[in-house]
PDB file of N, CA and C in Angstrom:
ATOM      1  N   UNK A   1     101.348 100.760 135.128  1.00  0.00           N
ATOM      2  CA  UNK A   1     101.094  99.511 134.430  1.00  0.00           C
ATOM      3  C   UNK A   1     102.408  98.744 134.288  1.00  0.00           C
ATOM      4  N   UNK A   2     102.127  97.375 134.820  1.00  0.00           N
ATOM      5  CA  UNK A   2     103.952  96.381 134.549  1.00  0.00           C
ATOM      6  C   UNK A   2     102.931  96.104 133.512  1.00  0.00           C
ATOM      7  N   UNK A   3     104.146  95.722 132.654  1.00  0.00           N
ATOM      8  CA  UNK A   3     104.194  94.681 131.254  1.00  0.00           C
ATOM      9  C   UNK A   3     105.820  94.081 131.255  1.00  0.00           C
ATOM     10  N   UNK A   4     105.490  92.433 131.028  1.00  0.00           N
ATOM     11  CA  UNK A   4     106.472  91.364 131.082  1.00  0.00           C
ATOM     12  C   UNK A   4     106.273  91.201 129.351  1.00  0.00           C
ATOM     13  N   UNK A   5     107.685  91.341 128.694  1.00  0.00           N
ATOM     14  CA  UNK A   5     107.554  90.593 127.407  1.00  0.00           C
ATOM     15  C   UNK A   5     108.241  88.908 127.516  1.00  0.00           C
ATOM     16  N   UNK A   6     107.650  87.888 126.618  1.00  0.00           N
ATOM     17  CA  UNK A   6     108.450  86.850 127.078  1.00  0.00           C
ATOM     18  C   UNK A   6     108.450  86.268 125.509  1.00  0.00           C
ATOM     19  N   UNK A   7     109.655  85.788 125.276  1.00  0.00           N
ATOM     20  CA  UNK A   7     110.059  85.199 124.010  1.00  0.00           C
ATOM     21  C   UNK A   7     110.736  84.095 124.012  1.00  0.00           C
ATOM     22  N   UNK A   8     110.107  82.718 123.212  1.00  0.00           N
ATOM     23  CA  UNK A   8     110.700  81.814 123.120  1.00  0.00           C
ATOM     24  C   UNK A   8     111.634  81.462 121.727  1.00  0.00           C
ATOM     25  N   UNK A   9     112.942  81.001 121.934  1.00  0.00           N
ATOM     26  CA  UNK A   9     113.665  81.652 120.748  1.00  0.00           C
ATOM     27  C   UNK A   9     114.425  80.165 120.195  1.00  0.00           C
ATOM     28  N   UNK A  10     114.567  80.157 118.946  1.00  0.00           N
ATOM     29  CA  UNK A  10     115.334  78.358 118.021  1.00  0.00           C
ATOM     30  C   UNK A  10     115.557  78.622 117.225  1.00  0.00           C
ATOM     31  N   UNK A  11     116.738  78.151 117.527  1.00  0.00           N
ATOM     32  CA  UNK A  11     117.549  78.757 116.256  1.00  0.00           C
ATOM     33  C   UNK A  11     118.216  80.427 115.553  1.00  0.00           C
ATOM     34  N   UNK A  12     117.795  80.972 116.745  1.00  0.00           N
ATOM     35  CA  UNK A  12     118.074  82.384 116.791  1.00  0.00           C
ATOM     36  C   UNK A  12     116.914  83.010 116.382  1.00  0.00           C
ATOM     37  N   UNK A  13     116.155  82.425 116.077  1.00  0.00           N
ATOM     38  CA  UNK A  13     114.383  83.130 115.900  1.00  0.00           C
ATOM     39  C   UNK A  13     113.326  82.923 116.749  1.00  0.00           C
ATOM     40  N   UNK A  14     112.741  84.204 116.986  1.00  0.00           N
ATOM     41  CA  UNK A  14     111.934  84.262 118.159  1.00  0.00           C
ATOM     42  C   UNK A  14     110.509  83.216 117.017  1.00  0.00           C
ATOM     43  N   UNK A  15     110.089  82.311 117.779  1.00  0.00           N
ATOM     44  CA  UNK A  15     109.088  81.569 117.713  1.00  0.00           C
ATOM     45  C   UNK A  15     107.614  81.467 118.608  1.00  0.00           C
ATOM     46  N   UNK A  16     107.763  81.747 119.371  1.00  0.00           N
ATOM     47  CA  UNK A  16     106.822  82.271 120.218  1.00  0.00           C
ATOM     48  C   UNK A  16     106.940  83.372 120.921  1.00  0.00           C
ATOM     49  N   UNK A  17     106.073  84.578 121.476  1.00  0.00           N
ATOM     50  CA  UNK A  17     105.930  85.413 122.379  1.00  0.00           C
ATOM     51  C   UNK A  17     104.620  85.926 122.689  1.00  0.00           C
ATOM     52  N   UNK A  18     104.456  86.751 123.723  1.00  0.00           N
ATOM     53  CA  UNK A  18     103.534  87.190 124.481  1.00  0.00           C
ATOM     54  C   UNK A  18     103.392  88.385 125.415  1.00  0.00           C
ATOM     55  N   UNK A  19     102.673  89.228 125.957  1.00  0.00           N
ATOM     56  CA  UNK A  19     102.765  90.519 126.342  1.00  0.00           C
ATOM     57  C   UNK A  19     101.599  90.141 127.907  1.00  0.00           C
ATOM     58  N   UNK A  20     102.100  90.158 129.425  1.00  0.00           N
ATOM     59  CA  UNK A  20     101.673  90.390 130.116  1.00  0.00           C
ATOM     60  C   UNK A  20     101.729  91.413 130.257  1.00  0.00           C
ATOM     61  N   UNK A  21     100.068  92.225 131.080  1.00  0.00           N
ATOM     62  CA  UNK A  21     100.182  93.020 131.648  1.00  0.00           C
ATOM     63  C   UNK A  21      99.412  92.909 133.322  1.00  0.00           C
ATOM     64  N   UNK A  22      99.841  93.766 134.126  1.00  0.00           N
ATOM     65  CA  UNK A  22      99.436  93.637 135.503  1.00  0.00           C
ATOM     66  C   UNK A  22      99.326  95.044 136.156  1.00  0.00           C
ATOM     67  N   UNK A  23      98.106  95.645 136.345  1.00  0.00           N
ATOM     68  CA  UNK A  23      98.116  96.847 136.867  1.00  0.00           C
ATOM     69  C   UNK A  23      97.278  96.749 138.664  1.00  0.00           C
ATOM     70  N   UNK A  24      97.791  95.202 138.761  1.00  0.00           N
ATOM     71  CA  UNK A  24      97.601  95.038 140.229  1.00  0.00           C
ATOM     72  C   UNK A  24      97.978  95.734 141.347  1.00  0.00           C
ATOM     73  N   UNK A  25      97.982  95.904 142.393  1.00  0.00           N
ATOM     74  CA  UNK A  25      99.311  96.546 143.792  1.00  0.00           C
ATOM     75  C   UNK A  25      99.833  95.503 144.512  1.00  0.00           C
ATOM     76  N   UNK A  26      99.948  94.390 143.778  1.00  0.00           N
ATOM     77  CA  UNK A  26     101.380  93.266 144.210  1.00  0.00           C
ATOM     78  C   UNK A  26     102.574  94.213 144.111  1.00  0.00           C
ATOM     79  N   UNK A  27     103.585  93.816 144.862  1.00  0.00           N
ATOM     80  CA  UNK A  27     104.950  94.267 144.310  1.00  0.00           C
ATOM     81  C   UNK A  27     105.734  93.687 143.063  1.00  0.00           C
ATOM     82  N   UNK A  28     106.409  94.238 142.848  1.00  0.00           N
ATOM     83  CA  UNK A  28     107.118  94.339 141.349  1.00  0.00           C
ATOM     84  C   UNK A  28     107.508  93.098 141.617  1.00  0.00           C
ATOM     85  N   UNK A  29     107.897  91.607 142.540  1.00  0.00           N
ATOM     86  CA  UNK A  29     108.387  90.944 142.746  1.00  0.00           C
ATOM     87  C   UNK A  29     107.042  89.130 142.742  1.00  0.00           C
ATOM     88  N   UNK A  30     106.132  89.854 142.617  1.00  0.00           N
ATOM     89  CA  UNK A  30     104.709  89.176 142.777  1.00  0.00           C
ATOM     90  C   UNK A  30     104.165  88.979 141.268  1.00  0.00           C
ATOM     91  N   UNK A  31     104.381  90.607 140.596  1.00  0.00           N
ATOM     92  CA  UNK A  31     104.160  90.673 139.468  1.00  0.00           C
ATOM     93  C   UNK A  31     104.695  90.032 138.740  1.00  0.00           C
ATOM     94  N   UNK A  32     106.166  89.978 139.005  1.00  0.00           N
ATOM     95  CA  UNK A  32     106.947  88.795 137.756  1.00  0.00           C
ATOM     96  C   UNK A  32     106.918  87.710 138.009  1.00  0.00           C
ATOM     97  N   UNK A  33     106.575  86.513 139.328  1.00  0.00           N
ATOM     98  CA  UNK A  33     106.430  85.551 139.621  1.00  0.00           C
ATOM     99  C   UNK A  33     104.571  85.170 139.114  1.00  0.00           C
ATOM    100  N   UNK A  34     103.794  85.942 138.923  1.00  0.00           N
ATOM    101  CA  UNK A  34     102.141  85.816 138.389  1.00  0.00           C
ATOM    102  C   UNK A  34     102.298  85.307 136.958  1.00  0.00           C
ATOM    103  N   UNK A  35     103.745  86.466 136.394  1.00  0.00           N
ATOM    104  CA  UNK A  35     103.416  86.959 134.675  1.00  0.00           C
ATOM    105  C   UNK A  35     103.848  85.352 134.645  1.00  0.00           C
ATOM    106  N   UNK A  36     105.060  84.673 135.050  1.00  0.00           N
ATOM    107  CA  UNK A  36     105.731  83.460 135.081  1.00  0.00           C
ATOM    108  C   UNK A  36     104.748  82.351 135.008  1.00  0.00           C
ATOM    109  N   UNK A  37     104.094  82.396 135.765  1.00  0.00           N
ATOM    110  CA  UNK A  37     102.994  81.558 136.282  1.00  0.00           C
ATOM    111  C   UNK A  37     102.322  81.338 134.409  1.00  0.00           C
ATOM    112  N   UNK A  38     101.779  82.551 133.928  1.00  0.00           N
ATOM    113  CA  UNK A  38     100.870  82.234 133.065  1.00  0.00           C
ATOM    114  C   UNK A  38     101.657  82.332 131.934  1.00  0.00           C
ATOM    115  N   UNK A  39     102.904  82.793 131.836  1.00  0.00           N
ATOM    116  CA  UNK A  39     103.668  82.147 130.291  1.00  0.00           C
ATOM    117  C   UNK A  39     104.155  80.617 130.485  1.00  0.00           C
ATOM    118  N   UNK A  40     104.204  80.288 131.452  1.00  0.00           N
ATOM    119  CA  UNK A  40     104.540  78.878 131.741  1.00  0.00           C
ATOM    120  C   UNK A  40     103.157  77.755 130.926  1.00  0.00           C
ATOM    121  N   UNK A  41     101.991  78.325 131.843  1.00  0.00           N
ATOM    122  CA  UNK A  41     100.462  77.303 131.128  1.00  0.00           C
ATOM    123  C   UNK A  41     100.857  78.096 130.101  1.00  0.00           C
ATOM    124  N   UNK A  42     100.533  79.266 129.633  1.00  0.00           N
ATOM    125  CA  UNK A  42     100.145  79.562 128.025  1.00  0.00           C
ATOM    126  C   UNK A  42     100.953  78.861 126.866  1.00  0.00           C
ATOM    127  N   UNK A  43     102.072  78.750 127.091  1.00  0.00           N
ATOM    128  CA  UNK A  43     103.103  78.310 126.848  1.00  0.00           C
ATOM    129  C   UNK A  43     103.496  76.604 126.838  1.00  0.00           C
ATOM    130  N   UNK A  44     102.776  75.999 127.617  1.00  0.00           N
ATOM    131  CA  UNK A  44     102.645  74.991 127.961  1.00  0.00           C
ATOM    132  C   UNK A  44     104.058  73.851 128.604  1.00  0.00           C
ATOM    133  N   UNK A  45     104.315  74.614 129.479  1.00  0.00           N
ATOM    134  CA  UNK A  45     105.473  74.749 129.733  1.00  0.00           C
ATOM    135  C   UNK A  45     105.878  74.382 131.617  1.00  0.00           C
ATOM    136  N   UNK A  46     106.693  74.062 131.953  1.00  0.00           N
ATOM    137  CA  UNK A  46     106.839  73.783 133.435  1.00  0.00           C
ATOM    138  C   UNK A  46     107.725  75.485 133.742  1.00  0.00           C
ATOM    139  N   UNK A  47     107.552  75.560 135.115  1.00  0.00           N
ATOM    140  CA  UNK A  47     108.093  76.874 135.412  1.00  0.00           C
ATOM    141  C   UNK A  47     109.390  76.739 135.827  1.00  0.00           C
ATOM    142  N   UNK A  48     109.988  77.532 135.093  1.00  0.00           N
ATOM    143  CA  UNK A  48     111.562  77.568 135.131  1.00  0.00           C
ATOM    144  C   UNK A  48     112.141  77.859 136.413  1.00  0.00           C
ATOM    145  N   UNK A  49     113.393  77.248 136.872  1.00  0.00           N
ATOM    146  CA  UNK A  49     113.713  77.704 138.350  1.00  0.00           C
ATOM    147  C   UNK A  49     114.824  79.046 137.621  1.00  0.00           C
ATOM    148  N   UNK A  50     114.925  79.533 138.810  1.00  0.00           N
ATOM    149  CA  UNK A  50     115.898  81.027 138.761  1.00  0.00           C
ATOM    150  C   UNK A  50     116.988  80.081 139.406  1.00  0.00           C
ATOM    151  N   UNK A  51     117.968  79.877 138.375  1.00  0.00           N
ATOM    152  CA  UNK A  51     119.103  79.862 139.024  1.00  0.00           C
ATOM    153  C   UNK A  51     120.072  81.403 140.244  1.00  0.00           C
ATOM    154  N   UNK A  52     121.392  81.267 140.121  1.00  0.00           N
ATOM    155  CA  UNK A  52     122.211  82.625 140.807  1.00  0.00           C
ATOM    156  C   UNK A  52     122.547  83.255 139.533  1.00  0.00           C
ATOM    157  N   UNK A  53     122.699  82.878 138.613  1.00  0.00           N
ATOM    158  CA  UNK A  53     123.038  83.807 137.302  1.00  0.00           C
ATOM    159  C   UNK A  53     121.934  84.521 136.483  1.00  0.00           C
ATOM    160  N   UNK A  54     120.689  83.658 136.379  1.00  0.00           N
ATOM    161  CA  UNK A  54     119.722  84.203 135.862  1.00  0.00           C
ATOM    162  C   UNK A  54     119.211  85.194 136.847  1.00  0.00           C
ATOM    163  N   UNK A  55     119.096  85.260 138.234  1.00  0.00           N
ATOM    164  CA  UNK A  55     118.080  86.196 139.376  1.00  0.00           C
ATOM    165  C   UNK A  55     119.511  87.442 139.361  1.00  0.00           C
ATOM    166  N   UNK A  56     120.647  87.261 138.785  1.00  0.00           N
ATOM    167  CA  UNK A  56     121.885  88.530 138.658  1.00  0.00           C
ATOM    168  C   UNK A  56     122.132  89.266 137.183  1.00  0.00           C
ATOM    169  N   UNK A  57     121.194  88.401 136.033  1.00  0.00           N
ATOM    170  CA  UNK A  57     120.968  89.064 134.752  1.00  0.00           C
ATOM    171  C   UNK A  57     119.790  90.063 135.026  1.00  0.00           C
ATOM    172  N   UNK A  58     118.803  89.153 135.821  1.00  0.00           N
ATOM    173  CA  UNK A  58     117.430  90.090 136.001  1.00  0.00           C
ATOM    174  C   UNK A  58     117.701  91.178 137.292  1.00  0.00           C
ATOM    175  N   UNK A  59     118.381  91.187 137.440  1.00  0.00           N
ATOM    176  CA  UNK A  59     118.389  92.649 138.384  1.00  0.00           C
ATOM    177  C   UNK A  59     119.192  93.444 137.984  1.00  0.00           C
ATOM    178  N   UNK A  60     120.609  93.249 136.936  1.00  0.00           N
ATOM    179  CA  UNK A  60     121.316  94.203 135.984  1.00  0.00           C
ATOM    180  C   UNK A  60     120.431  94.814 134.563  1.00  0.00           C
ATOM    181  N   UNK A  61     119.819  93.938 134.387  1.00  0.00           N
ATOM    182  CA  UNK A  61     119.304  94.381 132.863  1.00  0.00           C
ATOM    183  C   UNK A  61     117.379  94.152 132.792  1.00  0.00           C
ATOM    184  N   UNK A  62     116.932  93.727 133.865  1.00  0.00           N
ATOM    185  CA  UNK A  62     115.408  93.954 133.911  1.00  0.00           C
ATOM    186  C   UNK A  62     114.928  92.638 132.942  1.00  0.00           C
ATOM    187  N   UNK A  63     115.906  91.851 132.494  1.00  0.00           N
ATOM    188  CA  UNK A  63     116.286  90.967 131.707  1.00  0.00           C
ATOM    189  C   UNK A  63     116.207  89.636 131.821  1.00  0.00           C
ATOM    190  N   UNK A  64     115.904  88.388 131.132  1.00  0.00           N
ATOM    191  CA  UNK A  64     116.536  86.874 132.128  1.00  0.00           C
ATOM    192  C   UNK A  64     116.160  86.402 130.615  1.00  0.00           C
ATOM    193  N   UNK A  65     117.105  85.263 130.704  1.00  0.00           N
ATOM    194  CA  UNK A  65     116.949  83.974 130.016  1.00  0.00           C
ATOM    195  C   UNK A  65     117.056  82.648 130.623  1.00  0.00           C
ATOM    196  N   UNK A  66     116.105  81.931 130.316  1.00  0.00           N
ATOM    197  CA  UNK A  66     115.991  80.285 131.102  1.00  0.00           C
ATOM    198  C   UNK A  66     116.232  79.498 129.820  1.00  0.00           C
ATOM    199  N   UNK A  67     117.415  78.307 129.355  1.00  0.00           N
ATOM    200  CA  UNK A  67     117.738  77.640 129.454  1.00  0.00           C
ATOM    201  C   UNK A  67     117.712  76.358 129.435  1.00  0.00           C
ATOM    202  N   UNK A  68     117.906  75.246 129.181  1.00  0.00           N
ATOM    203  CA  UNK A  68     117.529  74.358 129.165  1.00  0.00           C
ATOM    204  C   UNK A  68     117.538  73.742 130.786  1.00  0.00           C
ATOM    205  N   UNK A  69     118.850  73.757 131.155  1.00  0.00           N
ATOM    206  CA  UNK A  69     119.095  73.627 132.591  1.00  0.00           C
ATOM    207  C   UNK A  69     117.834  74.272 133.837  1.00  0.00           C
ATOM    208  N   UNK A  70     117.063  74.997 133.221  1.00  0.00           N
ATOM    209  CA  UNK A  70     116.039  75.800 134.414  1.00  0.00           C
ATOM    210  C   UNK A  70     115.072  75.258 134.045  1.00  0.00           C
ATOM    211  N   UNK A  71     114.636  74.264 133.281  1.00  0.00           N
ATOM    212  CA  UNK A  71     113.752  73.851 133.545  1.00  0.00           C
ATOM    213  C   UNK A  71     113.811  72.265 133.882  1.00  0.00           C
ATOM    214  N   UNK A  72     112.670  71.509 134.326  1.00  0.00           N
ATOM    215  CA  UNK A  72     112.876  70.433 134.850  1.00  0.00           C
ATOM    216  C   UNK A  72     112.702  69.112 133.896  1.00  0.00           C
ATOM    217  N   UNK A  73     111.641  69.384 132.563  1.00  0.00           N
ATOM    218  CA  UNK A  73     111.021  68.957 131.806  1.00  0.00           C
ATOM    219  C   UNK A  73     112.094  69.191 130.354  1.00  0.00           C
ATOM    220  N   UNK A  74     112.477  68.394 129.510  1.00  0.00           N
ATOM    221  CA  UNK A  74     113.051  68.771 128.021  1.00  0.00           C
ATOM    222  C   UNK A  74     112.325  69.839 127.209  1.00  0.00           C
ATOM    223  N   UNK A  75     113.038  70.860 126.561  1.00  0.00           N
ATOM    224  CA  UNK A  75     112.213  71.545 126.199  1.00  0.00           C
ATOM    225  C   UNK A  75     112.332  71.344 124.414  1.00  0.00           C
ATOM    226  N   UNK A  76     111.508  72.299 123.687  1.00  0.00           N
ATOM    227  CA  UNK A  76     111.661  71.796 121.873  1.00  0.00           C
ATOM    228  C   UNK A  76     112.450  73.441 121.762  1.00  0.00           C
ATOM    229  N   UNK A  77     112.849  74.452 122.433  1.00  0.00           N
ATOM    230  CA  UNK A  77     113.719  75.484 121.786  1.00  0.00           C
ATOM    231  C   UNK A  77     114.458  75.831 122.752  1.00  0.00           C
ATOM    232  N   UNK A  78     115.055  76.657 122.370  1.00  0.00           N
ATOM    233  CA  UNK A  78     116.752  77.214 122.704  1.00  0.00           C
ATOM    234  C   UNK A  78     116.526  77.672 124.212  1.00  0.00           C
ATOM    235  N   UNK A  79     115.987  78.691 124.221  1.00  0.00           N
ATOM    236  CA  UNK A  79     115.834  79.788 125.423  1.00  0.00           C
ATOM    237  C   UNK A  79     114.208  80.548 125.808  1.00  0.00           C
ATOM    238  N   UNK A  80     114.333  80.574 126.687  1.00  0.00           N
ATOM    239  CA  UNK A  80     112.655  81.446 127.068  1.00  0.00           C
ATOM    240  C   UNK A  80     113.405  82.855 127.315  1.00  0.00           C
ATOM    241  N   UNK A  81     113.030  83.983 127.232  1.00  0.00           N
ATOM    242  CA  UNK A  81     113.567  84.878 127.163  1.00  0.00           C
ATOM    243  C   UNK A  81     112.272  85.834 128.031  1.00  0.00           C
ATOM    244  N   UNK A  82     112.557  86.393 129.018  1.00  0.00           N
ATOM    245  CA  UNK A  82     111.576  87.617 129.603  1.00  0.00           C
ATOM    246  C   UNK A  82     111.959  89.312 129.851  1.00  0.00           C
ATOM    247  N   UNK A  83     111.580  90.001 129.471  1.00  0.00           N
ATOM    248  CA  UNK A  83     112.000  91.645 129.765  1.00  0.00           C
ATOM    249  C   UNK A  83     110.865  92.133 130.215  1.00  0.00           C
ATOM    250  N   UNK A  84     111.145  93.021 131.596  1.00  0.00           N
ATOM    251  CA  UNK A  84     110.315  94.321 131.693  1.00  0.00           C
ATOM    252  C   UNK A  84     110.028  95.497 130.580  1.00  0.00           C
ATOM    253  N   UNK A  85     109.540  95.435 130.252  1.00  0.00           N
ATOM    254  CA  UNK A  85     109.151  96.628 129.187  1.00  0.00           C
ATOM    255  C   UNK A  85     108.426  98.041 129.722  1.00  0.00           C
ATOM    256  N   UNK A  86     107.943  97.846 130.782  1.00  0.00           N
ATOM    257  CA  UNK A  86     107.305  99.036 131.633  1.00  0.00           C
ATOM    258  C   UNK A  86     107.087  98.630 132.570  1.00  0.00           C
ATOM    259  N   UNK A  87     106.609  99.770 133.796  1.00  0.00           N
ATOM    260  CA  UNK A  87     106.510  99.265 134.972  1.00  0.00           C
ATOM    261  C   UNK A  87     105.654 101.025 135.348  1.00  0.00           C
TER     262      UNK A  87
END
């Protein structure tokens, strides 16, 4: 079973979050581009681009934060925040 946690954070407080899970046979690389997909609508939100720093946090630490800069649209908080939590 993958599970994506994703947290939207202002002011140093998590304000929104959510728990994908995917027990599909996509690859681990399908799976996090799907979970993306639907915290983006749930979220109501445009989909963040992966910069070179964010796609080098998420392969050291299973980890990423997007930014204001990753997305295309102004956003109302700090950071979107995503972790693998299982896989």
């Amino acid at each position: 079973m993958f599970r994506l946690w994703a947290k939207e954070f202002k002011d140093n407080r998590m304000v929104k979050d959510m728990v994908i899970e995917d027990d599909s046979k996509d690859t681990r690389t399908h799976k996090v581009f799907n979970a993306i997909e639907k915290i983006a609508y749930d979220f109501d939100l445009s989909k963040p681009i992966w910069l070179d720093s964010t796609i080098e946090e998420f392969k050291r630490h299973d980890k990423a934060r997007f930014y204001q800069d990753s997305f295309i649209d102004s956003i109302d908080f700090d950071f979107l925040e995503i972790h693998v939590i299982e896989e």
